[in-house]
C-alpha atoms as a PDB file:
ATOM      1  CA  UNK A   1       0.000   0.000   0.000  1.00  0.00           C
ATOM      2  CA  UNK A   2       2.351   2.606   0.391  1.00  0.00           C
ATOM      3  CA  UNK A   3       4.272   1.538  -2.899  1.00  0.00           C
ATOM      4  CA  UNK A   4       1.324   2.497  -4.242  1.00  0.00           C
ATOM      5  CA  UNK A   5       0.883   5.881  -2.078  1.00  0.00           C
ATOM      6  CA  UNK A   6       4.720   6.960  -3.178  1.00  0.00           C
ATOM      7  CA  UNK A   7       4.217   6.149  -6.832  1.00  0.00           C
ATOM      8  CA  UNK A   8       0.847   7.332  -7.326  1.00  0.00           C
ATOM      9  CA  UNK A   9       1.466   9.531 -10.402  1.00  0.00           C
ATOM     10  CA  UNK A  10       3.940   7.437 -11.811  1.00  0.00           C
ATOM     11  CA  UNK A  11       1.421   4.490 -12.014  1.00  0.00           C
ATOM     12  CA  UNK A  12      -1.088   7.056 -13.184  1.00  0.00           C
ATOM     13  CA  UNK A  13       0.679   8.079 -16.119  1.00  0.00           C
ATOM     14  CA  UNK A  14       1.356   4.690 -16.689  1.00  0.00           C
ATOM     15  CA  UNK A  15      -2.662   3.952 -16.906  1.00  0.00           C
ATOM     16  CA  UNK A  16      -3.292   6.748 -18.792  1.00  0.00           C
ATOM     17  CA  UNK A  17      -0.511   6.473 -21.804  1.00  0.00           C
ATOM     18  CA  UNK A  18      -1.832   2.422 -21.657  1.00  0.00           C
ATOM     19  CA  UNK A  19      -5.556   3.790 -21.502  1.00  0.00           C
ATOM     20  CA  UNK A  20      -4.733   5.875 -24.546  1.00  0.00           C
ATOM     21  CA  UNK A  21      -2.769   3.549 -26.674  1.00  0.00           C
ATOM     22  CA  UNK A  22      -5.790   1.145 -26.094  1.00  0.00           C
ATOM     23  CA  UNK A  23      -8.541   3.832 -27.148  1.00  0.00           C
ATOM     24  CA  UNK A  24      -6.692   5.320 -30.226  1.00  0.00           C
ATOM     25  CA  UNK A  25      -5.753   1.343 -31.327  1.00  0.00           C
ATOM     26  CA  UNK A  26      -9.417   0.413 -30.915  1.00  0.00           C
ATOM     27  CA  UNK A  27     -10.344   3.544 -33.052  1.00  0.00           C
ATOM     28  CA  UNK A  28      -7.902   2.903 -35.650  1.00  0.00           C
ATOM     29  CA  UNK A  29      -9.370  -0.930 -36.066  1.00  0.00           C
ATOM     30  CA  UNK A  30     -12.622   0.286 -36.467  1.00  0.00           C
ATOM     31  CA  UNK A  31     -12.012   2.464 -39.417  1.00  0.00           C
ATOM     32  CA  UNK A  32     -12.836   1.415 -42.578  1.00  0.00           C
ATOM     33  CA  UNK A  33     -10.155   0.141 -44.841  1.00  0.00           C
ATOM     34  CA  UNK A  34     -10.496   2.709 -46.760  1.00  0.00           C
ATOM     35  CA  UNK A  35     -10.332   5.360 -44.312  1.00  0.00           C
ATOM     36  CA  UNK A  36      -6.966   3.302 -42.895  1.00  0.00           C
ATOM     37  CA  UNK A  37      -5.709   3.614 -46.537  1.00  0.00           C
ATOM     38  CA  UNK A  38      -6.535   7.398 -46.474  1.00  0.00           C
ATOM     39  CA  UNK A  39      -5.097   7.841 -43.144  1.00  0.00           C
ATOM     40  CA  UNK A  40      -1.687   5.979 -43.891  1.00  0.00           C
ATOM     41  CA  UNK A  41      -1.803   8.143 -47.221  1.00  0.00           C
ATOM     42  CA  UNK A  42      -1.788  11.127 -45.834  1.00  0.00           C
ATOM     43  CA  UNK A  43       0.923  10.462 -43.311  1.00  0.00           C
ATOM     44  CA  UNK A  44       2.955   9.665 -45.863  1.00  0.00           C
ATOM     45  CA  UNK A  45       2.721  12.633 -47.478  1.00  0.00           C
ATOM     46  CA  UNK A  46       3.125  14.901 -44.975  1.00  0.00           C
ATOM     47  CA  UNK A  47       6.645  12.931 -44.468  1.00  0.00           C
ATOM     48  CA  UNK A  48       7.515  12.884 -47.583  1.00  0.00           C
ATOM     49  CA  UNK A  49       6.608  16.919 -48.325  1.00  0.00           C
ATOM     50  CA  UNK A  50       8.632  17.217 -45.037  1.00  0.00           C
ATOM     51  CA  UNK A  51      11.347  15.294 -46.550  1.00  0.00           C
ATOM     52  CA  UNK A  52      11.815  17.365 -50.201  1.00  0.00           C
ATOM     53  CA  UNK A  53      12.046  20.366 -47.769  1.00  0.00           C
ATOM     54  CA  UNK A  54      14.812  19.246 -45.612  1.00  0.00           C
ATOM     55  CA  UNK A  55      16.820  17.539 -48.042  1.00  0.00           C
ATOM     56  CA  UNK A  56      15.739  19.285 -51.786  1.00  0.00           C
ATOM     57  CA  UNK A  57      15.003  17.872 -54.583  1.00  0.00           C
ATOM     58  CA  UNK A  58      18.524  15.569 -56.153  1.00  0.00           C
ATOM     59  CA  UNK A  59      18.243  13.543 -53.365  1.00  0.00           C
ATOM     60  CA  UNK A  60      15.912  10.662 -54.122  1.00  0.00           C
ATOM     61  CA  UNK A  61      17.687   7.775 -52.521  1.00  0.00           C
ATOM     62  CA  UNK A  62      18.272   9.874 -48.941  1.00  0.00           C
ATOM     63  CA  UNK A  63      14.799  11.418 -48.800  1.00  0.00           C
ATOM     64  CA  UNK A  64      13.492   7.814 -49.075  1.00  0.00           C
ATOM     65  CA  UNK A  65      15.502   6.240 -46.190  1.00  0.00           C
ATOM     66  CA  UNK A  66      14.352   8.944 -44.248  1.00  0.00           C
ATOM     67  CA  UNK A  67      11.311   8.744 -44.782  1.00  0.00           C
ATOM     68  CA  UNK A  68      11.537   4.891 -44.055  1.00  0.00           C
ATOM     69  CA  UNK A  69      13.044   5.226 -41.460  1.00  0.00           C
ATOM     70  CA  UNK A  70      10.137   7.891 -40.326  1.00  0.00           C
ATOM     71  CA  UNK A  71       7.781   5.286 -41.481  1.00  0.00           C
ATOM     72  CA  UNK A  72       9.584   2.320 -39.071  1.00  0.00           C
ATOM     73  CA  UNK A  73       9.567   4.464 -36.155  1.00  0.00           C
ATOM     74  CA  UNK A  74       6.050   5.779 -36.467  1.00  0.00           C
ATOM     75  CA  UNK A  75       4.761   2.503 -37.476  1.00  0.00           C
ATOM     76  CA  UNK A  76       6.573  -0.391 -36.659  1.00  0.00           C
ATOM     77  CA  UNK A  77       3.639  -2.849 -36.950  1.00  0.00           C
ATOM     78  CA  UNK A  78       2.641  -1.433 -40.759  1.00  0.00           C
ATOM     79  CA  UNK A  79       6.894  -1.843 -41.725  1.00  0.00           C
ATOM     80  CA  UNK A  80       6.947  -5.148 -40.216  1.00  0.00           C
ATOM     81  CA  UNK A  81       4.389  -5.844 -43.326  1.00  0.00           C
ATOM     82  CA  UNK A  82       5.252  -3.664 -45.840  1.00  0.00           C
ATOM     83  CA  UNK A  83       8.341  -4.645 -47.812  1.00  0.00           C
ATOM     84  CA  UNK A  84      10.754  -1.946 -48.800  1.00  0.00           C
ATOM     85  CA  UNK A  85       9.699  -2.191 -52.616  1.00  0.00           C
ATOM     86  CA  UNK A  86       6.245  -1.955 -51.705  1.00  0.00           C
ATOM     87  CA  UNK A  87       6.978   1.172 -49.574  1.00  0.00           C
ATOM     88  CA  UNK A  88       9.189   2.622 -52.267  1.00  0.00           C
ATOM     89  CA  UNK A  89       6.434   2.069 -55.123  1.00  0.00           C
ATOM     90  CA  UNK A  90       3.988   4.104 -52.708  1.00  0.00           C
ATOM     91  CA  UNK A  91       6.280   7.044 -52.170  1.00  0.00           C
ATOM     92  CA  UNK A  92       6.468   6.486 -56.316  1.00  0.00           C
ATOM     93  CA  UNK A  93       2.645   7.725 -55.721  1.00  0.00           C
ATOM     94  CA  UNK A  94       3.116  10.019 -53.292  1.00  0.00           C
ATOM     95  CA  UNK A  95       5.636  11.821 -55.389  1.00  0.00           C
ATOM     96  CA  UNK A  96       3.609  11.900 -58.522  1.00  0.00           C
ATOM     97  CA  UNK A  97       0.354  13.482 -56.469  1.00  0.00           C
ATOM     98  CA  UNK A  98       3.516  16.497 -55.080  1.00  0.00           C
ATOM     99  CA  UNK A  99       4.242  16.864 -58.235  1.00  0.00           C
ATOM    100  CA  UNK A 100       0.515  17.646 -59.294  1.00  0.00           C
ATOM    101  CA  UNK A 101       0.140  19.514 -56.080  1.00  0.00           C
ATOM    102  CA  UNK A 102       3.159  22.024 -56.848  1.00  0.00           C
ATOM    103  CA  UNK A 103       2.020  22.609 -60.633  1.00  0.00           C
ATOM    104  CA  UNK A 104      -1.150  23.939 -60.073  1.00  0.00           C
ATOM    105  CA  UNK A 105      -0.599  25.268 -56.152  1.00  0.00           C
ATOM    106  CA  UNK A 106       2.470  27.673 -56.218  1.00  0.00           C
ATOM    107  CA  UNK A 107       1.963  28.653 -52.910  1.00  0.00           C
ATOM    108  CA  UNK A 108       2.565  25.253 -51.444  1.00  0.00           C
ATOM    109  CA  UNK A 109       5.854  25.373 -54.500  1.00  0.00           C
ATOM    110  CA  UNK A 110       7.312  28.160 -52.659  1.00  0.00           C
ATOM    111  CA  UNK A 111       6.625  26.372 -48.893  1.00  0.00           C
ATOM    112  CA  UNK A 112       8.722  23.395 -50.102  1.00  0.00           C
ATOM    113  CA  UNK A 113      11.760  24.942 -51.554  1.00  0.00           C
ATOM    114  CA  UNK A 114      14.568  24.568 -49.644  1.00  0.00           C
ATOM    115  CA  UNK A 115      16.948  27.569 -49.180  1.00  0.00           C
ATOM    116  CA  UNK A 116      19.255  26.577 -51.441  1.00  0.00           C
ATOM    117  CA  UNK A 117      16.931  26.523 -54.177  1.00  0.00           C
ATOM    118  CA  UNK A 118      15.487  30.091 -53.914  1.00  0.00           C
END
């Protein structure tokens, strides 16, 4: 009992990142496939927009193992299923949609550039 009384916040974070975990996990499964699709989609993006900003465009083969390496540590059960070619192929997709994205939205263009493109 007094374990518990000395270590009462510590176990209550504990319960509360566990609590969390479980309620965003159960939320996830419910979705749609679809929506799962649209969800992972769009996380990809956003890393691999982030990634043509940091390391500018010439830089294929980096901005890919970074964003892989994003991708493993933000989700390790998805990359424990997803080969590497697979993943590659949908940053093929992602990259394609940028491109469309830039050409008609110059706005979002100038966002990406890197500094040593300007």
């Amino acid at each position: 009992m007094e374990f518990l009384i000395e270590h009462w916040y510590t176990i209550f974070v504990i319960v509360v990142v566990i609590g969390g975990g479980i309620f965003y996990g159960i939320k996830f499964a419910k979705l749609t496939e679809d929506e799962k699709r649209t969800r992972i989609r769009g996380w990809l993006f956003q890393a691999v927009v982030m990634a043509e900003k940091e390391f500018g465009s010439g830089t294929g083969k980096l901005k890919l193992s970074n964003v892989y390496a994003e991708f493993c540590k933000q989700l390790p059960w998805l990359a424990k299923v997803i080969t590497f070619e697979a993943f590659s192929r949908y940053v093929d997709d992602v990259l394609a949609e940028l491109k469309e994205v830039l050409e008609k939205n110059t706005a979002i263009a100038s966002m990406i550039q890197t500094k040593g493109e300007k």
